[in-house]
C-alpha atoms as a PDB file:
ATOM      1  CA  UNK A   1      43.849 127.993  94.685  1.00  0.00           C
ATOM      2  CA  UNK A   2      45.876 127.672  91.688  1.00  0.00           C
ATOM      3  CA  UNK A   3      49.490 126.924  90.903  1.00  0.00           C
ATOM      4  CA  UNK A   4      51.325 128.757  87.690  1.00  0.00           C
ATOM      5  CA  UNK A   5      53.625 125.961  85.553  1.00  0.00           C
ATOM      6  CA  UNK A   6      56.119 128.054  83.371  1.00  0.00           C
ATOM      7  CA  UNK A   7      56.813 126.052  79.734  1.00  0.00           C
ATOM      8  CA  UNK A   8      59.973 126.918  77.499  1.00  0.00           C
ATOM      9  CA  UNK A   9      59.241 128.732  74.256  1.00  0.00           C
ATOM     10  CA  UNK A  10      60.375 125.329  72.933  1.00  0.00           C
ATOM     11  CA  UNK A  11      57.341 123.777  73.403  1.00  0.00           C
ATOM     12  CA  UNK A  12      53.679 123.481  71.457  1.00  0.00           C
ATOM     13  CA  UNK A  13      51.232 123.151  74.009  1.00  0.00           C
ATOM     14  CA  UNK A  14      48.887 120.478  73.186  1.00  0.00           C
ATOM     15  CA  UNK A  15      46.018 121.400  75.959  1.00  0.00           C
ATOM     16  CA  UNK A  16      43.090 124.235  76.095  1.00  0.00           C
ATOM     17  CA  UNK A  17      42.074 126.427  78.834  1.00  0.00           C
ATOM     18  CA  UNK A  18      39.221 124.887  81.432  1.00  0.00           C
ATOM     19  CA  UNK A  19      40.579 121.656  80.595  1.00  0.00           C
ATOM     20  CA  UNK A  20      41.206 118.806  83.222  1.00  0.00           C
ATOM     21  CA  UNK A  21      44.654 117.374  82.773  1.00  0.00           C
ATOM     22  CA  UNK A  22      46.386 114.909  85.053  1.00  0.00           C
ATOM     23  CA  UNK A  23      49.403 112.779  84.361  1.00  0.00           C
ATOM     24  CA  UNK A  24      48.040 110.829  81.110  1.00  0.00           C
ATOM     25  CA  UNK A  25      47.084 113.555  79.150  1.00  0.00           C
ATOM     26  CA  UNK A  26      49.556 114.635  76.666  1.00  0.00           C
ATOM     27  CA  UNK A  27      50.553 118.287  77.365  1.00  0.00           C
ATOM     28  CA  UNK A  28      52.779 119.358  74.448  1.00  0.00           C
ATOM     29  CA  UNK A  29      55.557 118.519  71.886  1.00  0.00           C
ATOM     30  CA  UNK A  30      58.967 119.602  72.279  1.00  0.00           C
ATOM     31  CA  UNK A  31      60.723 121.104  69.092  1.00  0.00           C
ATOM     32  CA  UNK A  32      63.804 120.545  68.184  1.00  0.00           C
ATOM     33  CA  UNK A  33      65.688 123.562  67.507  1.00  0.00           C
ATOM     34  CA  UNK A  34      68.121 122.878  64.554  1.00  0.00           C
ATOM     35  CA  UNK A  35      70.546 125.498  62.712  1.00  0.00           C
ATOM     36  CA  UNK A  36      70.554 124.130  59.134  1.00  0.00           C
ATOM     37  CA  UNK A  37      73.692 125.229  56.765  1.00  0.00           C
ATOM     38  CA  UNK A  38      73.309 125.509  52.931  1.00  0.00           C
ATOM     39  CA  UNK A  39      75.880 125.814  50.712  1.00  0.00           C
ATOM     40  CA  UNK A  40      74.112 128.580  48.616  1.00  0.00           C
ATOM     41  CA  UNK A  41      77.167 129.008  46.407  1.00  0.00           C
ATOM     42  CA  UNK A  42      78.114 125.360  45.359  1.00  0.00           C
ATOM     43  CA  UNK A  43      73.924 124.933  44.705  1.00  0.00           C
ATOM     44  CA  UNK A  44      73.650 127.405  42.412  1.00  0.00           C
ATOM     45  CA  UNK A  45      77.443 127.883  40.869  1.00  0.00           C
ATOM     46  CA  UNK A  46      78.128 131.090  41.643  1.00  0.00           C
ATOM     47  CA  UNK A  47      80.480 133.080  43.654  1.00  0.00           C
ATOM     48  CA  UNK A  48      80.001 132.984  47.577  1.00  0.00           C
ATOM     49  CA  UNK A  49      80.935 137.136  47.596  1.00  0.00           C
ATOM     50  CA  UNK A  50      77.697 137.528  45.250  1.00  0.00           C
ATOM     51  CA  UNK A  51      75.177 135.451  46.865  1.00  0.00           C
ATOM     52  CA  UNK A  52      73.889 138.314  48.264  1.00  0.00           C
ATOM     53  CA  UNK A  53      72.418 139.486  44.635  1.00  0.00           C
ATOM     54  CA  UNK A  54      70.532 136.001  44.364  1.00  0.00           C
ATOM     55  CA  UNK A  55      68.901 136.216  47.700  1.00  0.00           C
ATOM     56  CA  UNK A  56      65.066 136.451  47.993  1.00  0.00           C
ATOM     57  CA  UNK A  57      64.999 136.506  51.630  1.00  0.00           C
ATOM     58  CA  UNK A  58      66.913 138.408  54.432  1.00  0.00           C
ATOM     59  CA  UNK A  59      68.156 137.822  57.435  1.00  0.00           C
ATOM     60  CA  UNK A  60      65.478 137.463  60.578  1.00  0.00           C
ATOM     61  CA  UNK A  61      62.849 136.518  57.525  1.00  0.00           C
ATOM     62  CA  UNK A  62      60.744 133.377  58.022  1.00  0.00           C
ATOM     63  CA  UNK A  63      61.237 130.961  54.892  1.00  0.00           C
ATOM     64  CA  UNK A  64      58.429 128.175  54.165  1.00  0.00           C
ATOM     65  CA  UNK A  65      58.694 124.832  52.645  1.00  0.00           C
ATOM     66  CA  UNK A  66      58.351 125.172  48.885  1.00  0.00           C
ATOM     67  CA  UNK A  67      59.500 129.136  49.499  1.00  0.00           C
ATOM     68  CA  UNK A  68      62.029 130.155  46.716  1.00  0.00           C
ATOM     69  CA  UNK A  69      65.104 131.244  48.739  1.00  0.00           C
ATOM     70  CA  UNK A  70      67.500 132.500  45.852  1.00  0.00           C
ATOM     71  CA  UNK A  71      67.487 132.688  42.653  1.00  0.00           C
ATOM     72  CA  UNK A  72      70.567 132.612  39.824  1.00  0.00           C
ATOM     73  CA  UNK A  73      69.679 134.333  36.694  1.00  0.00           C
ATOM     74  CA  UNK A  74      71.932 134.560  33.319  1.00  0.00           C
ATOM     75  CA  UNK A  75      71.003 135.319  29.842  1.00  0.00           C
ATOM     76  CA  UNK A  76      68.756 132.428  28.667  1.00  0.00           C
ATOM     77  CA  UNK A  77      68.201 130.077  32.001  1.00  0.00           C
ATOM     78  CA  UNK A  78      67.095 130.673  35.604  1.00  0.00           C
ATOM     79  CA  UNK A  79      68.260 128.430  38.471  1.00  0.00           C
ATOM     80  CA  UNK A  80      66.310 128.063  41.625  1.00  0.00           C
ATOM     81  CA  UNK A  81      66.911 127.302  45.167  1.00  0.00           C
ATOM     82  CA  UNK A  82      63.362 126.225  46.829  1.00  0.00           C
ATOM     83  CA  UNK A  83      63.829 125.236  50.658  1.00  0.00           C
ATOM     84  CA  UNK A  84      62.321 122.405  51.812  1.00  0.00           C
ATOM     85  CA  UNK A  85      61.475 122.768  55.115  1.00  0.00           C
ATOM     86  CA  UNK A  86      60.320 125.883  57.628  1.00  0.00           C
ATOM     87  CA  UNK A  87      62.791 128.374  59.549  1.00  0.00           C
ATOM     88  CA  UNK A  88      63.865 131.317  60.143  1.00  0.00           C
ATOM     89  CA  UNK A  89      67.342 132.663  58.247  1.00  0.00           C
ATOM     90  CA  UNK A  90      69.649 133.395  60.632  1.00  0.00           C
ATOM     91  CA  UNK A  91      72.848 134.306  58.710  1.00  0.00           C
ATOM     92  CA  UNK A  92      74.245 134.799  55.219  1.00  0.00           C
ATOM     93  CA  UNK A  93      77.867 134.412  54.894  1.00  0.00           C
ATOM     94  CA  UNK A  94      79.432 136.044  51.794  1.00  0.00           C
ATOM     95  CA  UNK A  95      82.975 134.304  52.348  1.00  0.00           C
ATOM     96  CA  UNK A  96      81.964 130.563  51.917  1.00  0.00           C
ATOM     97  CA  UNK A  97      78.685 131.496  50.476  1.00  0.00           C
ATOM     98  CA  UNK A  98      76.477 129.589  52.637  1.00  0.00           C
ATOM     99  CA  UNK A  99      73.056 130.592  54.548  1.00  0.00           C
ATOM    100  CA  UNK A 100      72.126 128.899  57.791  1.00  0.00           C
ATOM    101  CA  UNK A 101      68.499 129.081  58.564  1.00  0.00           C
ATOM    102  CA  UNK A 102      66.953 127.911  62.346  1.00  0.00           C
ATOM    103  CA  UNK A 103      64.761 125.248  61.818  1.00  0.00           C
ATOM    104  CA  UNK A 104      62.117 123.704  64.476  1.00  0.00           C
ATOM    105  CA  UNK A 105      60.853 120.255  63.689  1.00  0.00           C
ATOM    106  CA  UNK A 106      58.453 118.802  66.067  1.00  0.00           C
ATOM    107  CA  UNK A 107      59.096 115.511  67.980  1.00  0.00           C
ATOM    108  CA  UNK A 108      57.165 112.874  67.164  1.00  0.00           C
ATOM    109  CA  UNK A 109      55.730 111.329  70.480  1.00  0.00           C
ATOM    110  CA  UNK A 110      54.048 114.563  72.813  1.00  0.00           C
ATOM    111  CA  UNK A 111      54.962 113.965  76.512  1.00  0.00           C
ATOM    112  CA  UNK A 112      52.192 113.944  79.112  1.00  0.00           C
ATOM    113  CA  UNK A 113      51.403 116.359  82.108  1.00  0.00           C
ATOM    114  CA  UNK A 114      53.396 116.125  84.987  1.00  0.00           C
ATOM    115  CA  UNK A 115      50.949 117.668  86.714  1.00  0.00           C
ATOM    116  CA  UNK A 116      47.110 116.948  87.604  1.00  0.00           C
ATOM    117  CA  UNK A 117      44.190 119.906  88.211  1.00  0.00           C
ATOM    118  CA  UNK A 118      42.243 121.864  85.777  1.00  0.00           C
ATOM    119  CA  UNK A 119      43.728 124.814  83.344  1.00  0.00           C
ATOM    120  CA  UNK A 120      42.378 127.592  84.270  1.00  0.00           C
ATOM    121  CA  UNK A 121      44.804 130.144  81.969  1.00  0.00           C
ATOM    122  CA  UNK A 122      47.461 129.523  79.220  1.00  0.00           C
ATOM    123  CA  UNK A 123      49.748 132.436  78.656  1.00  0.00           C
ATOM    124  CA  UNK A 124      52.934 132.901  76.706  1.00  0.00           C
ATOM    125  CA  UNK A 125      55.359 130.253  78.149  1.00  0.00           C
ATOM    126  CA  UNK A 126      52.964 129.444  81.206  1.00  0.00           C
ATOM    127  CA  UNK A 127      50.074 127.414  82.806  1.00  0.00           C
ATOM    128  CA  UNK A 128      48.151 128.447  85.778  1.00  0.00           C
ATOM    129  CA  UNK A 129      46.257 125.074  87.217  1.00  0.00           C
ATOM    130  CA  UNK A 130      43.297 125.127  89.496  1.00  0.00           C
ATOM    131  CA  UNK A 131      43.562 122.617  92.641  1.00  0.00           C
ATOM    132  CA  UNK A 132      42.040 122.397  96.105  1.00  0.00           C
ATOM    133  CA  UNK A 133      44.832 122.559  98.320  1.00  0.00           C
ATOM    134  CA  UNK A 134      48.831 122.978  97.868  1.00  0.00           C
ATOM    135  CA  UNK A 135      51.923 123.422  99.983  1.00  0.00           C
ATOM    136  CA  UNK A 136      55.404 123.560  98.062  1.00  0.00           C
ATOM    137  CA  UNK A 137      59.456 123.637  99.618  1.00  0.00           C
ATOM    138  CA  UNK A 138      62.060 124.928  97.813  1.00  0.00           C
ATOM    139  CA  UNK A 139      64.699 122.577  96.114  1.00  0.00           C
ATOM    140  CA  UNK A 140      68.517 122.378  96.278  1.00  0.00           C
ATOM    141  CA  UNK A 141      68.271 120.969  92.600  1.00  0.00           C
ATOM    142  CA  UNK A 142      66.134 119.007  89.840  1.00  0.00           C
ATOM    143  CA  UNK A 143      67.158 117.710  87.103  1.00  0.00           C
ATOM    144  CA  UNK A 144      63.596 117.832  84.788  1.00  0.00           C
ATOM    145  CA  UNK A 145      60.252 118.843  85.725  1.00  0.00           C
ATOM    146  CA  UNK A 146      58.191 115.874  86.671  1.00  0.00           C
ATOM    147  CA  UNK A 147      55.633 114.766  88.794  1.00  0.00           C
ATOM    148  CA  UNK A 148      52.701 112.396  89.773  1.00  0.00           C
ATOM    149  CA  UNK A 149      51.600 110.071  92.457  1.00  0.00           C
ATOM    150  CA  UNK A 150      53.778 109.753  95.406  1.00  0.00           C
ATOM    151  CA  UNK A 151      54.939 106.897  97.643  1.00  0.00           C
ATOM    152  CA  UNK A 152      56.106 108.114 100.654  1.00  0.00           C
ATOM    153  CA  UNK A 153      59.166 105.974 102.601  1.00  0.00           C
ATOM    154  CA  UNK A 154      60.010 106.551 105.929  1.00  0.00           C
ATOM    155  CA  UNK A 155      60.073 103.504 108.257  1.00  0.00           C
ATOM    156  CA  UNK A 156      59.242 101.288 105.907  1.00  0.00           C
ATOM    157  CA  UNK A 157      62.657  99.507 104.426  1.00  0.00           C
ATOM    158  CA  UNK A 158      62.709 100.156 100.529  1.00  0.00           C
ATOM    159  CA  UNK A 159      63.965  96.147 100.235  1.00  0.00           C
ATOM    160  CA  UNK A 160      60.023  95.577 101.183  1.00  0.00           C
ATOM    161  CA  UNK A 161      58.633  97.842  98.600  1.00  0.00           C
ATOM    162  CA  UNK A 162      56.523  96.194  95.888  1.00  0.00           C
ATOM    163  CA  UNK A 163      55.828  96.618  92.301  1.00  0.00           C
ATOM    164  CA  UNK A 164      52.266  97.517  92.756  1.00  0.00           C
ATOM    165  CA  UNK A 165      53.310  99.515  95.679  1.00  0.00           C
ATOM    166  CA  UNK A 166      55.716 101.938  93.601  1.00  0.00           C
ATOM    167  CA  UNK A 167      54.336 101.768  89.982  1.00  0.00           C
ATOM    168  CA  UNK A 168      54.236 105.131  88.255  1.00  0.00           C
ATOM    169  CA  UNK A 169      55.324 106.877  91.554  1.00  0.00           C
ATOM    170  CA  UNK A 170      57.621 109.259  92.817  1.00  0.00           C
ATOM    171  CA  UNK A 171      59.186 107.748  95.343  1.00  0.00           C
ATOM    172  CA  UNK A 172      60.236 110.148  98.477  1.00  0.00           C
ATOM    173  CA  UNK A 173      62.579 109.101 101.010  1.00  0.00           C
ATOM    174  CA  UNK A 174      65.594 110.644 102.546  1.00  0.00           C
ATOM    175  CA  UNK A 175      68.152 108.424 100.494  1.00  0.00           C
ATOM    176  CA  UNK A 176      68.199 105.457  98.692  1.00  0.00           C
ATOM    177  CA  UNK A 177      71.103 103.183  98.018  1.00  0.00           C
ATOM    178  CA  UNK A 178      72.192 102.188  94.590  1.00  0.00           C
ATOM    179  CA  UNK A 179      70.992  98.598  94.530  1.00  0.00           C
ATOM    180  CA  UNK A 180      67.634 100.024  96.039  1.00  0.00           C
ATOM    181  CA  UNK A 181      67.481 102.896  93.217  1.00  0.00           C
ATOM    182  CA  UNK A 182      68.215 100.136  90.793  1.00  0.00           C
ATOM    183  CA  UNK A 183      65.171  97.776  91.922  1.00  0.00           C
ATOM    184  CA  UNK A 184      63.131 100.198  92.353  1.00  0.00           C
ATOM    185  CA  UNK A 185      63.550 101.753  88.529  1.00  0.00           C
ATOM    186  CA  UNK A 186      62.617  97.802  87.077  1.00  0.00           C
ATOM    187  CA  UNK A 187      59.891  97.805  89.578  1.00  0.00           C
ATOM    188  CA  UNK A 188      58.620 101.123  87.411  1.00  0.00           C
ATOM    189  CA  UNK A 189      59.188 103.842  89.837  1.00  0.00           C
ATOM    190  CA  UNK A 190      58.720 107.295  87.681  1.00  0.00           C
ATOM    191  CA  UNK A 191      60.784 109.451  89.685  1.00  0.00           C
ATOM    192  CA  UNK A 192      62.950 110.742  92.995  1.00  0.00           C
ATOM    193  CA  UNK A 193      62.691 113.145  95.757  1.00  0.00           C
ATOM    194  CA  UNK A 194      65.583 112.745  98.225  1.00  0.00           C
ATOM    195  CA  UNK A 195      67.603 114.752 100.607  1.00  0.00           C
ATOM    196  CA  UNK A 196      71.166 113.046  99.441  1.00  0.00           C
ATOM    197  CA  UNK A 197      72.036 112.722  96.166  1.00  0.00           C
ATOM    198  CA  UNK A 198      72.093 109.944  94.330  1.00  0.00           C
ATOM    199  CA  UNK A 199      75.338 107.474  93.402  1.00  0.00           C
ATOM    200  CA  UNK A 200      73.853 105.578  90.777  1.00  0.00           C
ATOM    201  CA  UNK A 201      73.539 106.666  87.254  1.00  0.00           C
ATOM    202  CA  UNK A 202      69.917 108.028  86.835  1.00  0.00           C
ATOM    203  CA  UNK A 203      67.353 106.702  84.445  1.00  0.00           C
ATOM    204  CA  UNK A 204      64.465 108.320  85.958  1.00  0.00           C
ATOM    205  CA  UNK A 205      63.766 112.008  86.939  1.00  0.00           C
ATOM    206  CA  UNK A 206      65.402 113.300  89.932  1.00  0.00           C
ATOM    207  CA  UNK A 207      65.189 115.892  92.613  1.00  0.00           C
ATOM    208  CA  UNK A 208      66.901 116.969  95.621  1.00  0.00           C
ATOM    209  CA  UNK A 209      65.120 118.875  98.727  1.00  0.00           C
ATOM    210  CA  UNK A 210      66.766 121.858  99.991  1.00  0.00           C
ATOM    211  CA  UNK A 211      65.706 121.223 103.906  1.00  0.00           C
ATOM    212  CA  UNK A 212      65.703 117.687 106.056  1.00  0.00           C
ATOM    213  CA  UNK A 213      63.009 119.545 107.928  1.00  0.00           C
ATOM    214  CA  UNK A 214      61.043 119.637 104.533  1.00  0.00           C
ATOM    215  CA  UNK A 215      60.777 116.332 104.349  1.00  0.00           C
ATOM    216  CA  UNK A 216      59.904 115.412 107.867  1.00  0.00           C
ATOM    217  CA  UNK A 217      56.827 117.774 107.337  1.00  0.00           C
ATOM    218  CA  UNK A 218      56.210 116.089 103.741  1.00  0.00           C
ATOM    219  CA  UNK A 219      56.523 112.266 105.252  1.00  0.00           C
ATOM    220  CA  UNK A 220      53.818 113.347 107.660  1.00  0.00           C
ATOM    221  CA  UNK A 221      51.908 114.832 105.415  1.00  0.00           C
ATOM    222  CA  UNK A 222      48.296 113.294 103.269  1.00  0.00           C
ATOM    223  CA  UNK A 223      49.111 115.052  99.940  1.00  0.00           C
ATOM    224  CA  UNK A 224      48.741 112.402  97.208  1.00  0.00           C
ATOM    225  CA  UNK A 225      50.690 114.021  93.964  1.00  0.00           C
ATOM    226  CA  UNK A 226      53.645 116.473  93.379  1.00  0.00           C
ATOM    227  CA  UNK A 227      54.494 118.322  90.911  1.00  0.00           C
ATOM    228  CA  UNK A 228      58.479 119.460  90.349  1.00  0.00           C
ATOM    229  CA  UNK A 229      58.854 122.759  88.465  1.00  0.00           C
ATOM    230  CA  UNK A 230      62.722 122.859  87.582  1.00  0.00           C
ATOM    231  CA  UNK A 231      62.636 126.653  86.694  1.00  0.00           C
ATOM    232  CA  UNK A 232      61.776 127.924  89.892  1.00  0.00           C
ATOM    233  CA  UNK A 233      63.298 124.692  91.847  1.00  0.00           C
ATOM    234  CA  UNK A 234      59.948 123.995  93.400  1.00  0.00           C
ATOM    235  CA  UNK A 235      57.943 120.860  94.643  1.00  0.00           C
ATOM    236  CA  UNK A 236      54.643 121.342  95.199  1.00  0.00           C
ATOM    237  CA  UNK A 237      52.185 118.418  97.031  1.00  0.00           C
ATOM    238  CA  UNK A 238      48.561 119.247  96.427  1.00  0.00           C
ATOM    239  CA  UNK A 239      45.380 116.996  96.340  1.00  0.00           C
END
């Protein structure tokens, strides 16, 4: 059986097909999408109306770092303009004579898998993971995708959960009071699955299940991860 994770274009996939992942491996590194304004005109000293004569590169073009991206010419000296980073130019505007170019710089620190199973395809935007078994519900909302080891609360009052209990778990439950969601967060909870929203201020990932009915069935289930795909507003519990 196999589950299919869809990934914004946003992101550089860090994993390879036939790979097993689960939720230490880092999975990819977001870019940060950045529209960068030069002020052609004022670099070079000439008029904004004729930057369009110095211009080595149109719009939609990719530009490089060290690329030459105009170039001011007069009788006996040449002025350059060499970009110093990557993008693509998006505009060139002759009335303040500036270019902005879309630039995507990589975040430093990759963020892990919040899923666990073995890749078995990576297409454009989109993982398809092998696991054993699955169910999935639908969601009224999520706030990120997330996902990992579970804690299941039913019966059990949260006041008597324990660090070692919900460390690095999603904790399910049908609600949880502030001073609960608070403790729970310092006790190193990683994430939320409720039926009413929350009050407090979230620090942690958070999702909300469409159906009470859902998560009867889920509190009686054996599943031991989840995996919350905000795109489709999906949980899925698998093994």
């Amino acid at each position: 059986m196999s589950i299919k994770i869809p990934l914004s274009d946003k992101y550089k996939i860090l994993v390879k097909e036939e790979q097993s992942v689960d939720f230490d491996t880092p999975l990819f590194k977001k870019a940060d999408i950045q529209d960068l304004k030069i002020h052609l005109s004022q670099e070079l000293d000439i008029q904004p109306s004729k930057i369009f004569l110095s211009m080595k590169k149109n719009v939609g073009e990719k530009i490089h770092r060290g690329d030459i991206l105009a170039v001011k010419k007069s009788l006996f000296s040449e002025k350059k303009y060499i970009c110093d980073f990557d993008g693509i130019i998006k505009e060139i505007n002759h009335d303040d004579g500036s270019v902005i170019i879309t630039s995507s710089h990589e975040k430093l620190k990759p963020k892990n898998a919040f899923f666990k199973g073995n890749i078995k395809k990576i297409q454009e935007n989109e993982i398809e993971i092998d696991i054993q078994n699955y169910t999935q519900y639908d969601l009224k909302e999520t706030n990120e995708d997330f996902g990992g080891e579970i804690l299941l609360i039913n019966s059990k009052p949260i006041s008597q959960i324990k660090e070692e209990d919900s460390k690095n778990k999603i904790i399910i439950t049908k609600k949880i009071e502030p001073y609960n969601q608070v403790r729970l967060e310092v006790l190193g909870a990683k994430g939320y699955v409720t039926i009413e929203a929350l009050n407090h201020r979230l620090e942690i990932p958070h999702a909300l299940l469409l159906k009470e009915a859902d998560l009867n069935s889920i509190l009686k289930s054996d599943y031991p991860y989840c995996t919350i795909v905000k795109n489709d507003n999906i949980i899925y519990f698998y093994k």
